[in-house]
Protein backbone atom coordinates (compact mmCIF):
# COMPACT_ATOMS: atom_id res chain seq x y z
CA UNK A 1 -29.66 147.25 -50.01
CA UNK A 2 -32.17 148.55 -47.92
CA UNK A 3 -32.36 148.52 -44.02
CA UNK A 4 -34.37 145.76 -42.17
CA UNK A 5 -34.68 147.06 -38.47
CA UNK A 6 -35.69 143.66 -37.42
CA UNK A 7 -31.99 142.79 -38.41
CA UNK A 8 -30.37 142.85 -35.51
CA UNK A 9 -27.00 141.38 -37.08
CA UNK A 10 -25.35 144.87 -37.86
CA UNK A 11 -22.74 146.78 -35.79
CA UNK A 12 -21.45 143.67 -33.78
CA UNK A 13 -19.92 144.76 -30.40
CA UNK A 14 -16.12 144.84 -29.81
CA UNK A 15 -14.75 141.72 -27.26
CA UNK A 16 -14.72 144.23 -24.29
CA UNK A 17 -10.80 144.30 -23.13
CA UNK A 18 -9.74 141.78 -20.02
CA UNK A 19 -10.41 143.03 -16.56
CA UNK A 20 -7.71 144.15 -14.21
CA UNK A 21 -5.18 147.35 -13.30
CA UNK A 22 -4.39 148.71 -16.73
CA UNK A 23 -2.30 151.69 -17.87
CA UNK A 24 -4.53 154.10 -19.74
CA UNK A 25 -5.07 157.61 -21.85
CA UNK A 26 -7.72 160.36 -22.03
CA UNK A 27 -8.66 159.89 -25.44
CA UNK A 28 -11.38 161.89 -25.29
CA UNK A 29 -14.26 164.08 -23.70
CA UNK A 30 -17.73 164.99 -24.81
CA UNK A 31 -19.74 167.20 -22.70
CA UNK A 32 -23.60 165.55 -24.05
CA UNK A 33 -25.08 168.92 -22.56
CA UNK A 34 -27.89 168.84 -19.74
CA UNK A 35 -30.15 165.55 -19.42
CA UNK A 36 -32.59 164.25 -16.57
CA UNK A 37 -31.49 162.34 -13.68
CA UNK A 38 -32.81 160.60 -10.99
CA UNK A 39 -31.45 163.87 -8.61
CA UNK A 40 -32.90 166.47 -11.45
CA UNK A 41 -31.57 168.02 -14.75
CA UNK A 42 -27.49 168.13 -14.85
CA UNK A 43 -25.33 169.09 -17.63
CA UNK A 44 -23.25 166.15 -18.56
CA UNK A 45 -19.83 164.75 -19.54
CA UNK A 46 -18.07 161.46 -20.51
CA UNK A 47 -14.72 160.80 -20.51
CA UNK A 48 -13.12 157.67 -22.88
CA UNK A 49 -9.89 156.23 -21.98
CA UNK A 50 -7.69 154.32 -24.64
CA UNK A 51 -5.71 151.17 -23.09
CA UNK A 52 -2.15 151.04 -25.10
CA UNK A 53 -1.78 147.48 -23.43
CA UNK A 54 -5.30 146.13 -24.44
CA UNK A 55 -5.25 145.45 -28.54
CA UNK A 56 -8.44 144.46 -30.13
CA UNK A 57 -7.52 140.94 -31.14
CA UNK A 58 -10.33 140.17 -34.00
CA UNK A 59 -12.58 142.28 -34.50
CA UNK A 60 -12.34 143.07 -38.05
CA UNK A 61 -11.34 147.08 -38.92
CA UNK A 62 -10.38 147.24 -35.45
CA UNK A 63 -8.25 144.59 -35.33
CA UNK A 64 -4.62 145.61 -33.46
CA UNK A 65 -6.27 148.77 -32.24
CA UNK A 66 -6.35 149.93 -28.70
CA UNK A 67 -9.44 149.46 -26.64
CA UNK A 68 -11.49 152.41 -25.40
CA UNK A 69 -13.76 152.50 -22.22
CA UNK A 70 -15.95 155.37 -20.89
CA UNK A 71 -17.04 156.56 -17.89
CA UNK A 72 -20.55 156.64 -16.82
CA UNK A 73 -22.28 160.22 -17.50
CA UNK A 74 -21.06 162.32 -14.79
CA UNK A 75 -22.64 165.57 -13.62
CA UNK A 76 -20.27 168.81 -15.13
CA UNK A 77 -19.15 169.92 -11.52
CA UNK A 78 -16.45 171.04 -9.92
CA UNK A 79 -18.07 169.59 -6.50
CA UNK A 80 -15.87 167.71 -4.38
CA UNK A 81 -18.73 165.01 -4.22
CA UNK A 82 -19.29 164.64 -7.89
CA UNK A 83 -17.89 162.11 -9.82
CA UNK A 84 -16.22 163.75 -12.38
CA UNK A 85 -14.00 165.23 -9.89
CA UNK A 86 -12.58 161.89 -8.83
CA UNK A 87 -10.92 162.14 -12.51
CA UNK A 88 -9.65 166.03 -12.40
CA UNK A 89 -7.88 165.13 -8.88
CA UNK A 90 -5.65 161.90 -10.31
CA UNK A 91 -5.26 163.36 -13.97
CA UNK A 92 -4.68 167.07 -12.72
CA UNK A 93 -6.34 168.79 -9.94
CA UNK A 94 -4.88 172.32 -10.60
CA UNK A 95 -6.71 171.71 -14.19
CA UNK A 96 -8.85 175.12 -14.78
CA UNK A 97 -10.47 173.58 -18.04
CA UNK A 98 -11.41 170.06 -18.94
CA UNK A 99 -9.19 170.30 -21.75
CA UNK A 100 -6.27 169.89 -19.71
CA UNK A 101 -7.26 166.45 -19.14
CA UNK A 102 -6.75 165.23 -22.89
CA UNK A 103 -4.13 162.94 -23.24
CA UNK A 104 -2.84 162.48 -19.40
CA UNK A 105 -1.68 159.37 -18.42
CA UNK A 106 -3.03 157.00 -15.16
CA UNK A 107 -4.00 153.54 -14.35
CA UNK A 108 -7.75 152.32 -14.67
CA UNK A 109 -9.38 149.06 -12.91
CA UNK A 110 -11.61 147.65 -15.33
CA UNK A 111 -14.30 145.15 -14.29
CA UNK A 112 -16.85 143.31 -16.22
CA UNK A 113 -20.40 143.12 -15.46
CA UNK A 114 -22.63 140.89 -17.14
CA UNK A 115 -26.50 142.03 -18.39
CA UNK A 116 -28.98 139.66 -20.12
CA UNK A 117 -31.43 141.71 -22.40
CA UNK A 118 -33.94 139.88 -24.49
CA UNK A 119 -32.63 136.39 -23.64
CA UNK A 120 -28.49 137.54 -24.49
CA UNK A 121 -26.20 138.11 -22.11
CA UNK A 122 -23.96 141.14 -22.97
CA UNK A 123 -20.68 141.56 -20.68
CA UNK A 124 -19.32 145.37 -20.20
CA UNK A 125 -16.51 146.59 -19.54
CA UNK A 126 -16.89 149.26 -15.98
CA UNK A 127 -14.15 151.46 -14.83
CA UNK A 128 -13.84 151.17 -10.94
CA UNK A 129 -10.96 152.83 -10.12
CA UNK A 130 -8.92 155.35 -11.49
CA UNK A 131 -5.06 155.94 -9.97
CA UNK A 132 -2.24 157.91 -11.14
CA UNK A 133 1.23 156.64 -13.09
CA UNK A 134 3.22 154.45 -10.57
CA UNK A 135 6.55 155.65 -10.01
CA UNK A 136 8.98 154.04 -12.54
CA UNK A 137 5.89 153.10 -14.58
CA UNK A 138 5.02 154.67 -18.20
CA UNK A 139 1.82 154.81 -20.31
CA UNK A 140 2.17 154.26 -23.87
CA UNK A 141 0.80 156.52 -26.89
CA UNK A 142 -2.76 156.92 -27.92
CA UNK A 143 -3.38 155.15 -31.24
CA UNK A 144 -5.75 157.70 -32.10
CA UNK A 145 -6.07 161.64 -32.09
CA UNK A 146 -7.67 162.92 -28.96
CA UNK A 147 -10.08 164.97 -28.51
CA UNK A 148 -12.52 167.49 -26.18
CA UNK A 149 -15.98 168.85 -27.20
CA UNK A 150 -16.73 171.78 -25.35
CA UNK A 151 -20.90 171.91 -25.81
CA UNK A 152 -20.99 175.62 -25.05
CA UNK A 153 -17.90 176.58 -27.39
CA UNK A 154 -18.50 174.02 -29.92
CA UNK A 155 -15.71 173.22 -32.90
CA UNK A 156 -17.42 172.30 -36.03
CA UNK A 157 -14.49 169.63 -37.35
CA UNK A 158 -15.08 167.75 -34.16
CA UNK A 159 -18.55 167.80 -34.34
CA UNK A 160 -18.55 166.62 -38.09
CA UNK A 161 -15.38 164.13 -38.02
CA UNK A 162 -14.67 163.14 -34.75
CA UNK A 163 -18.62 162.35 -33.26
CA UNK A 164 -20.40 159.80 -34.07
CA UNK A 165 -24.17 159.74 -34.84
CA UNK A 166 -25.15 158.36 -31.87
CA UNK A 167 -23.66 160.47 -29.90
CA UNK A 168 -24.45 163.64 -31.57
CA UNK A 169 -28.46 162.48 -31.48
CA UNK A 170 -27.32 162.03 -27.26
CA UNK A 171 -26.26 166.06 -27.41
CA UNK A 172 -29.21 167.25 -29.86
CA UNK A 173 -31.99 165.33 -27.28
CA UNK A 174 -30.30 167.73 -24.28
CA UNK A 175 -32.59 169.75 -22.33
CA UNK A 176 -30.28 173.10 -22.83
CA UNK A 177 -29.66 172.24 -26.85
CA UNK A 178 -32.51 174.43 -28.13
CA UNK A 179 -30.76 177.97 -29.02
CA UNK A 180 -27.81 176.70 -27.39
CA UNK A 181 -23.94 177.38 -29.04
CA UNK A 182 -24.11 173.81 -30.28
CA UNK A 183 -27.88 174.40 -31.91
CA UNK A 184 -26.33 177.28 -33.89
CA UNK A 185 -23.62 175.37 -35.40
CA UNK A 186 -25.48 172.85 -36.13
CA UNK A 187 -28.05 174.79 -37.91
CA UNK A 188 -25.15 176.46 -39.42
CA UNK A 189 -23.69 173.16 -40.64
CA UNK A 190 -26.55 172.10 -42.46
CA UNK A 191 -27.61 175.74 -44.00
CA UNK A 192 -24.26 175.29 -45.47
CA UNK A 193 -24.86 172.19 -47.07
């Protein structure tokens, strides 16, 4: 069948999961590579936590799985003030790699906000708050396999089974792709095709 892009009925959004003070897992981190910002060009992360208490309830293939939510971008600093580093200091703030962070354990407060775009109203899920475990208090298991893409030491099975096209298109339209580690791989990917 062929594509109508005035269609709009494809690749429904997930039920975003309930607000409140939830336990959650680093599920995974992408460093997107440098974009433009309002204070300049900044190399970029994201971080997605999974929710072990938060189950899709009916959303078809996803149905029973955990839900994920995402930071904002944050600038790729180790700068007290940036925003990443709120993360590295409750996950672990002796961590010498983001790496480390995959798969820790701490509690996330989730709020919704709600955005009308052409006439819909969308509600998101925003993380406000990030703690660590409560004494006495456990996180469950991740429901999938975590992961970390490093954008200047890039691993070829994440890029090609764990991303996403969207998000790969996010790293390819960086400022610092062109002849960058990821560039070469990629061209190396597809040579190999």
């Amino acid at each position: 069948m062929a594509l109508n892009p005035q269609d709009k009925s494809g690749g429904a959004r997930i039920t975003p999961p309930a607000p409140g003070t939830v336990p959650a897992r680093v599920a995974r981190i992408i460093e997107i590579g440098s974009h433009a910002t309002k204070f300049g060009v900044k190399d970029q992360v994201q971080i997605w936590f999974s929710l072990p208490t938060r189950l899709i309830a009916d959303e078809g293939d996803y149905q029973g799985k955990q839900h994920m939510v995402r930071t904002q971008r944050m600038r790729k600093s180790s700068n007290e003030k940036a925003s990443l580093m709120k993360y590295v200091n409750v996950l672990n703030p002796q961590a010498s790699s983001l790496a480390e962070l995959i798969n820790l354990p701490s509690y996330l407060t989730i709020v919704h906000n709600e955005v009308e775009s052409q006439g819909k109203k969308e509600v998101y899920a925003n993380i406000m708050g990030i703690m660590g475990v409560p004494e006495g208090m456990t996180v469950g298991d991740l429901d999938t396999e975590p992961f970390y893409f490093d954008f200047d030491n890039p691993d070829a099975d994440i890029w090609q089974k764990k991303l996403w096209d969207g998000i790969r298109e996010v790293i390819k339209s960086a400022t610092n792709y062109k002849g960058s580690a990821c560039e070469r791989m990629v061209l190396g990917l597809e040579a190999g095709k």
